[in-house]
C-alpha atoms as a PDB file:
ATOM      1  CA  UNK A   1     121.764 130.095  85.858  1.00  0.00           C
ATOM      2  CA  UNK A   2     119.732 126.977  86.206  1.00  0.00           C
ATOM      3  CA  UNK A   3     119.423 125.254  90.308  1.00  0.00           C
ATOM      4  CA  UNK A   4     117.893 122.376  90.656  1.00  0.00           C
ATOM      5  CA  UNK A   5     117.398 121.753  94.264  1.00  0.00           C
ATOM      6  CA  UNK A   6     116.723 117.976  95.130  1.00  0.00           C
ATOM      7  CA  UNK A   7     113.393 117.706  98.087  1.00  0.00           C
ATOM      8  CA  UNK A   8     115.799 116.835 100.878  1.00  0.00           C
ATOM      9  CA  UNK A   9     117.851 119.353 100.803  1.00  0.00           C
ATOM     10  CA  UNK A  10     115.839 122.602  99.851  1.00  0.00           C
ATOM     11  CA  UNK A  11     117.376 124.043 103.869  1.00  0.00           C
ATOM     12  CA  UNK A  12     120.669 123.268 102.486  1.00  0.00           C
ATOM     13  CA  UNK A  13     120.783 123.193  99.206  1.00  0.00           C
ATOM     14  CA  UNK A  14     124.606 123.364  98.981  1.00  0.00           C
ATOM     15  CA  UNK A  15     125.166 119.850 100.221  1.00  0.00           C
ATOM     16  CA  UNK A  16     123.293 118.440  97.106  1.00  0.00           C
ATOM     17  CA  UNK A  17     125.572 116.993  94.512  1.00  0.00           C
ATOM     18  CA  UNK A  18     122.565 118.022  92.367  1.00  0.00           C
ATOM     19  CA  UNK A  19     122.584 121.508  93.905  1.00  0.00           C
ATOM     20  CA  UNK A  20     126.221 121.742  92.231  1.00  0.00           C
ATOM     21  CA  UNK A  21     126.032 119.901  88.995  1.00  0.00           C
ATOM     22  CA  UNK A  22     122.634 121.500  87.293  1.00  0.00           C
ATOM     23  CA  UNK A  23     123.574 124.858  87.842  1.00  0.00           C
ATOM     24  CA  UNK A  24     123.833 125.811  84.027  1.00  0.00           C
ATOM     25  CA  UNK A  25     124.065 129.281  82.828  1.00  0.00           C
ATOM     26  CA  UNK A  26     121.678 130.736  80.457  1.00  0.00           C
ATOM     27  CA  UNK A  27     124.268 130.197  77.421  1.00  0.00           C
ATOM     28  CA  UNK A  28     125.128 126.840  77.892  1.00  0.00           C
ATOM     29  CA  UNK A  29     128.229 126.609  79.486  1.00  0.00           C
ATOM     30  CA  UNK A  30     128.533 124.250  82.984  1.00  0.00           C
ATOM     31  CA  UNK A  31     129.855 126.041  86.390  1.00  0.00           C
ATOM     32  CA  UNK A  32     130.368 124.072  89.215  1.00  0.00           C
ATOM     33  CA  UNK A  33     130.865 127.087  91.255  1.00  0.00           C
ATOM     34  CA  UNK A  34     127.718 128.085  92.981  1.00  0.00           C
ATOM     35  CA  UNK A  35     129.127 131.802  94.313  1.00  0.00           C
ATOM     36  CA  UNK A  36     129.277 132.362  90.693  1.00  0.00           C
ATOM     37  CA  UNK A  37     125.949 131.707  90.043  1.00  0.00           C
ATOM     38  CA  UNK A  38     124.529 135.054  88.183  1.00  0.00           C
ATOM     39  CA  UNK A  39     120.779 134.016  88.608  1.00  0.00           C
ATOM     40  CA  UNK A  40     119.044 131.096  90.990  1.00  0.00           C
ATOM     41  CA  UNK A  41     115.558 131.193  88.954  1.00  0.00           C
ATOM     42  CA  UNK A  42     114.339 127.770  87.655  1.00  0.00           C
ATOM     43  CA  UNK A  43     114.698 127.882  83.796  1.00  0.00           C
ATOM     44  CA  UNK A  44     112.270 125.503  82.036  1.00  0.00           C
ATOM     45  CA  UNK A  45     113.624 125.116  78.686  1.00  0.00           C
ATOM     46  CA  UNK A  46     117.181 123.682  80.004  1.00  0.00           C
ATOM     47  CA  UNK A  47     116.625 120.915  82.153  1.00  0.00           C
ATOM     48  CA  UNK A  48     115.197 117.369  80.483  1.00  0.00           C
ATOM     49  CA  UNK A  49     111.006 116.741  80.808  1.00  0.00           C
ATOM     50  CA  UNK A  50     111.734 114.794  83.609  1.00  0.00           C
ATOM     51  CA  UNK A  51     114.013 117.055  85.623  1.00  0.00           C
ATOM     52  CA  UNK A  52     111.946 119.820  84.960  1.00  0.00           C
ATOM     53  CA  UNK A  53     108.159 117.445  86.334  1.00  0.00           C
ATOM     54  CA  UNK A  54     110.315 117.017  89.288  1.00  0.00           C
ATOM     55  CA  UNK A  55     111.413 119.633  89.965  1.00  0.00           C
ATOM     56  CA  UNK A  56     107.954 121.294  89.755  1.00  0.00           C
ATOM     57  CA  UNK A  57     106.658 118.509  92.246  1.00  0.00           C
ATOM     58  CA  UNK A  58     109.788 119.799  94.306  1.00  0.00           C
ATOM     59  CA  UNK A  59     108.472 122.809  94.985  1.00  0.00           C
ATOM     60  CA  UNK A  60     104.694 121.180  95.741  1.00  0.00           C
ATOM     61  CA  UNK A  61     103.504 119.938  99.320  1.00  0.00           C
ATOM     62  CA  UNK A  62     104.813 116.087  99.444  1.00  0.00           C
ATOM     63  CA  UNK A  63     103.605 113.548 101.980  1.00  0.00           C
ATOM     64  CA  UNK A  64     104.975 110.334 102.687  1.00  0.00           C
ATOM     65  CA  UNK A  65     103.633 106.860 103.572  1.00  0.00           C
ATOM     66  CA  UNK A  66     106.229 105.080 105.687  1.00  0.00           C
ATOM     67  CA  UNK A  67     107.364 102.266 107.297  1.00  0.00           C
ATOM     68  CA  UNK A  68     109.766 102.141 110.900  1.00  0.00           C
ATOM     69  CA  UNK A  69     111.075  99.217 112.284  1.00  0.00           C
ATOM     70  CA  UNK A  70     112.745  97.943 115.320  1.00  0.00           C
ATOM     71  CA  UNK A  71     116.042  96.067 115.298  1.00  0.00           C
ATOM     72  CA  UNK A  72     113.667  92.918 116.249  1.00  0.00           C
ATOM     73  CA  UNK A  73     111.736  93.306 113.049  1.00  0.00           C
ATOM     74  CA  UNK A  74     108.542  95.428 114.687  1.00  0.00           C
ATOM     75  CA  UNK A  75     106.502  97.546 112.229  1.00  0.00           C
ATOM     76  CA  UNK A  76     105.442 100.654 112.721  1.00  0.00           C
ATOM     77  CA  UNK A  77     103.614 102.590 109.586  1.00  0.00           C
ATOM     78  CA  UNK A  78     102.684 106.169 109.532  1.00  0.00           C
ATOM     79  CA  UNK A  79     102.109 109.538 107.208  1.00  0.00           C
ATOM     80  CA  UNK A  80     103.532 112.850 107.032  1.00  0.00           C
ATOM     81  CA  UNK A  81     104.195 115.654 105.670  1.00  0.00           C
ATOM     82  CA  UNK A  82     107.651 116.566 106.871  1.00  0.00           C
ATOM     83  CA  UNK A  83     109.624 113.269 106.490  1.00  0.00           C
ATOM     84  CA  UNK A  84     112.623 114.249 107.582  1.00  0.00           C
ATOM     85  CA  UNK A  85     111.546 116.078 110.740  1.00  0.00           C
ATOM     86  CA  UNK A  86     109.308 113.154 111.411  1.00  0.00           C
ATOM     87  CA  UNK A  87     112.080 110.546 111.314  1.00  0.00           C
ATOM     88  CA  UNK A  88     113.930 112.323 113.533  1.00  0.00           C
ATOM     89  CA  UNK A  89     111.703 112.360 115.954  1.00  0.00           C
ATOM     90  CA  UNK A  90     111.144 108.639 115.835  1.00  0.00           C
ATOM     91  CA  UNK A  91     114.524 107.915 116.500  1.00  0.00           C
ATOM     92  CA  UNK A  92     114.758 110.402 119.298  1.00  0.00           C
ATOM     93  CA  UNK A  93     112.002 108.485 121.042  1.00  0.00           C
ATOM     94  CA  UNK A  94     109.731 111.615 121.084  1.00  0.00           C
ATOM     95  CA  UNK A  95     106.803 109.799 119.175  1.00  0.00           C
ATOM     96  CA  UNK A  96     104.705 108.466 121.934  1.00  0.00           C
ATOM     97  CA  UNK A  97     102.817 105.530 121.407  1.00  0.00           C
ATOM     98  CA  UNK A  98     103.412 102.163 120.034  1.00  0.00           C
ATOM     99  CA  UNK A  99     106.645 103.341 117.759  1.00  0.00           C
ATOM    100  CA  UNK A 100     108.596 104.636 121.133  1.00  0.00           C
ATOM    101  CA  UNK A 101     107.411 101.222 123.289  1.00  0.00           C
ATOM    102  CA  UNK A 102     108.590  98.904 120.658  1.00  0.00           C
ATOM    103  CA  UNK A 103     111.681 101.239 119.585  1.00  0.00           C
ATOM    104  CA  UNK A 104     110.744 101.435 115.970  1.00  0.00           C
ATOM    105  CA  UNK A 105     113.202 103.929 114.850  1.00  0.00           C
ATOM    106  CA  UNK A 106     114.518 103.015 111.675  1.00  0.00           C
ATOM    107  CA  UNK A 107     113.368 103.750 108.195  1.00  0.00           C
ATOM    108  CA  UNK A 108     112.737 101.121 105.869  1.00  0.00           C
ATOM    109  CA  UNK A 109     110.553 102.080 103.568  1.00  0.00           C
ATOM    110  CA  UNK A 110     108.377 104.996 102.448  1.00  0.00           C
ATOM    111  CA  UNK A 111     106.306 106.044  99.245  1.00  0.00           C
ATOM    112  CA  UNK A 112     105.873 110.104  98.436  1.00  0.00           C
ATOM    113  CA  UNK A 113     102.453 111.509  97.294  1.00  0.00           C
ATOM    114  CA  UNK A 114     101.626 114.646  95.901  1.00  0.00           C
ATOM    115  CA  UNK A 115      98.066 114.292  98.329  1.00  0.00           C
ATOM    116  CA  UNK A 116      97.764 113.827 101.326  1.00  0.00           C
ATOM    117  CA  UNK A 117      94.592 112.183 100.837  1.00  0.00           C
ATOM    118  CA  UNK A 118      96.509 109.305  98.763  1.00  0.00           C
ATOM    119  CA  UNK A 119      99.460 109.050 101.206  1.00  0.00           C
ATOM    120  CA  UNK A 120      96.411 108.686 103.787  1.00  0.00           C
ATOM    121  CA  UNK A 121      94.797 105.485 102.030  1.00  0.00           C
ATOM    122  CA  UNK A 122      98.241 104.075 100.993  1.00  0.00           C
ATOM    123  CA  UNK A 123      99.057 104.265 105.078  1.00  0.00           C
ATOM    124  CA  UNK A 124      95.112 102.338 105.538  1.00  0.00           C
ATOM    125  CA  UNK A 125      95.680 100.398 103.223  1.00  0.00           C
ATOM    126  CA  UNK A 126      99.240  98.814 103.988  1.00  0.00           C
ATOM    127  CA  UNK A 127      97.677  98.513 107.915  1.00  0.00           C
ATOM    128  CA  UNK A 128      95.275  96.137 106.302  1.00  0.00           C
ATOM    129  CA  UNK A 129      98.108  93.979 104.785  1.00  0.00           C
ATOM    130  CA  UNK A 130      99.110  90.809 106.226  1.00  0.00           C
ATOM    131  CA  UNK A 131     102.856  90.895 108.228  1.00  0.00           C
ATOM    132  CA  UNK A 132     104.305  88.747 105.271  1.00  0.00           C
ATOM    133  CA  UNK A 133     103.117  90.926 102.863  1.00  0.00           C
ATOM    134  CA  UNK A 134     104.409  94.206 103.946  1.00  0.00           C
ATOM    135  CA  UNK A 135     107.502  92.303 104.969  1.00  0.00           C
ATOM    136  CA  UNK A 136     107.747  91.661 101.144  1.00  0.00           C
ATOM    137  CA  UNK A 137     107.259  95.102 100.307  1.00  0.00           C
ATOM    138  CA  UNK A 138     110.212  96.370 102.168  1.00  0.00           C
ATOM    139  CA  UNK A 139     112.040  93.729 100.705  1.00  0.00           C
ATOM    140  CA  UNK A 140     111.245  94.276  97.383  1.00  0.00           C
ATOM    141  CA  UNK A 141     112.943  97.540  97.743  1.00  0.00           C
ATOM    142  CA  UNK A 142     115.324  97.187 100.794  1.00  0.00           C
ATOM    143  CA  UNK A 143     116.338  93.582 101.047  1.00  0.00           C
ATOM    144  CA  UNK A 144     118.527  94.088 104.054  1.00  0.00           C
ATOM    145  CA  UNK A 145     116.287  96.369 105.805  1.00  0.00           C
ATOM    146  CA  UNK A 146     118.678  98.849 106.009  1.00  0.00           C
ATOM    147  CA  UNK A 147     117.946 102.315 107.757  1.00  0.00           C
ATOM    148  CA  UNK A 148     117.154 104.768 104.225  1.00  0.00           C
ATOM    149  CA  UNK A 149     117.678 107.509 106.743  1.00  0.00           C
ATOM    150  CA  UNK A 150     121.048 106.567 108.282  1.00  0.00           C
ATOM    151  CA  UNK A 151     123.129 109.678 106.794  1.00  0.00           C
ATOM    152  CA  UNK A 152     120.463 112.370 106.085  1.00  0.00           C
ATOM    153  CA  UNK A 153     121.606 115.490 107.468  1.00  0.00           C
ATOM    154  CA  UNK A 154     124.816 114.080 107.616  1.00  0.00           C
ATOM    155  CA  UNK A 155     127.401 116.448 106.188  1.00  0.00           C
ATOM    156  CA  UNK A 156     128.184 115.830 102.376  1.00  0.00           C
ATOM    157  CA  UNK A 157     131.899 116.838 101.442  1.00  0.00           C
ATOM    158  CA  UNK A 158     133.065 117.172  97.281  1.00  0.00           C
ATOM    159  CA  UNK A 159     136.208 116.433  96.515  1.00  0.00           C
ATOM    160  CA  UNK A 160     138.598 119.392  96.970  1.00  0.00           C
ATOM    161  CA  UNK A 161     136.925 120.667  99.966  1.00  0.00           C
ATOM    162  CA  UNK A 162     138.829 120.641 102.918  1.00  0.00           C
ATOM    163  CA  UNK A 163     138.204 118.898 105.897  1.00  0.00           C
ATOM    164  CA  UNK A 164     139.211 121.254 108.482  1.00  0.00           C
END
């Protein structure tokens, strides 16, 4: 068996749609099944070139440039290494500072790094940007400025699963 777990969801992998359609078994055949699974070791010669770069970058340290706004249109950008965790916490107000006075607590853009040294000058570097022009970055990618993190940790459901 092949699994391929996607980086937001390595605590629960089984809520990836991922998690469930790239388990393979070693002879070919497709199971959708993951209590069937006979093996959960990463096979290299299965998955596609690019499947298998990212998944090897999966299971590398990530950090993440990002940008939080307010419902007014304030900016707040910052770096981690734990995005998730990190988001959370901004929109639970438990960031002190300027992102919990202005109520930036939505997430509207971020970029992922393999270093945290690039993540680092990607955060400098976007301070030293002009309002319009990190305005048009978040555009260029989220027109609507809509909150990326809405649903994560949200509870996926397939189709055939119950919901009771």
């Amino acid at each position: 068996m092949i699994v391929y777990y996607a980086p937001s969801t390595r605590r629960h992998p089984e809520r990836s749609a991922a998690f469930l359609l790239l388990i393979t078994s070693l002879n070919g055949a497709e199971s959708k099944d993951p209590e069937k699974a006979e093996c959960t070791r990463l096979h290299q010669g299965v998955l596609p070139a690019s499947a298998r770069e990212e998944t090897r970058e999966s299971l590398e340290k990530r950090y993440h440039t990002y940008i939080m706004a307010s419902r007014t249109g304030t900016i707040y950008i910052g770096v981690t290494g734990a995005i998730e965790e990190r988001v959370r916490q901004h929109k639970e107000g438990k960031v002190d500072g300027f992102s919990k006075k202005y109520k930036c607590d939505r997430l509207v853009y971020y970029e992922v790094y393999g270093e945290a040294s690039r993540a680092i000058g990607r955060e400098k570097q976007l301070k030293g940007w002009r309002r319009s022009k990190k305005v048009a970055l978040i555009e260029s990618l989220n027109p609507r400025w809509k909150d990326l993190a809405e649903r994560w940790g949200a509870e996926m459901r397939f189709r055939g699963q119950s919901i009771r």
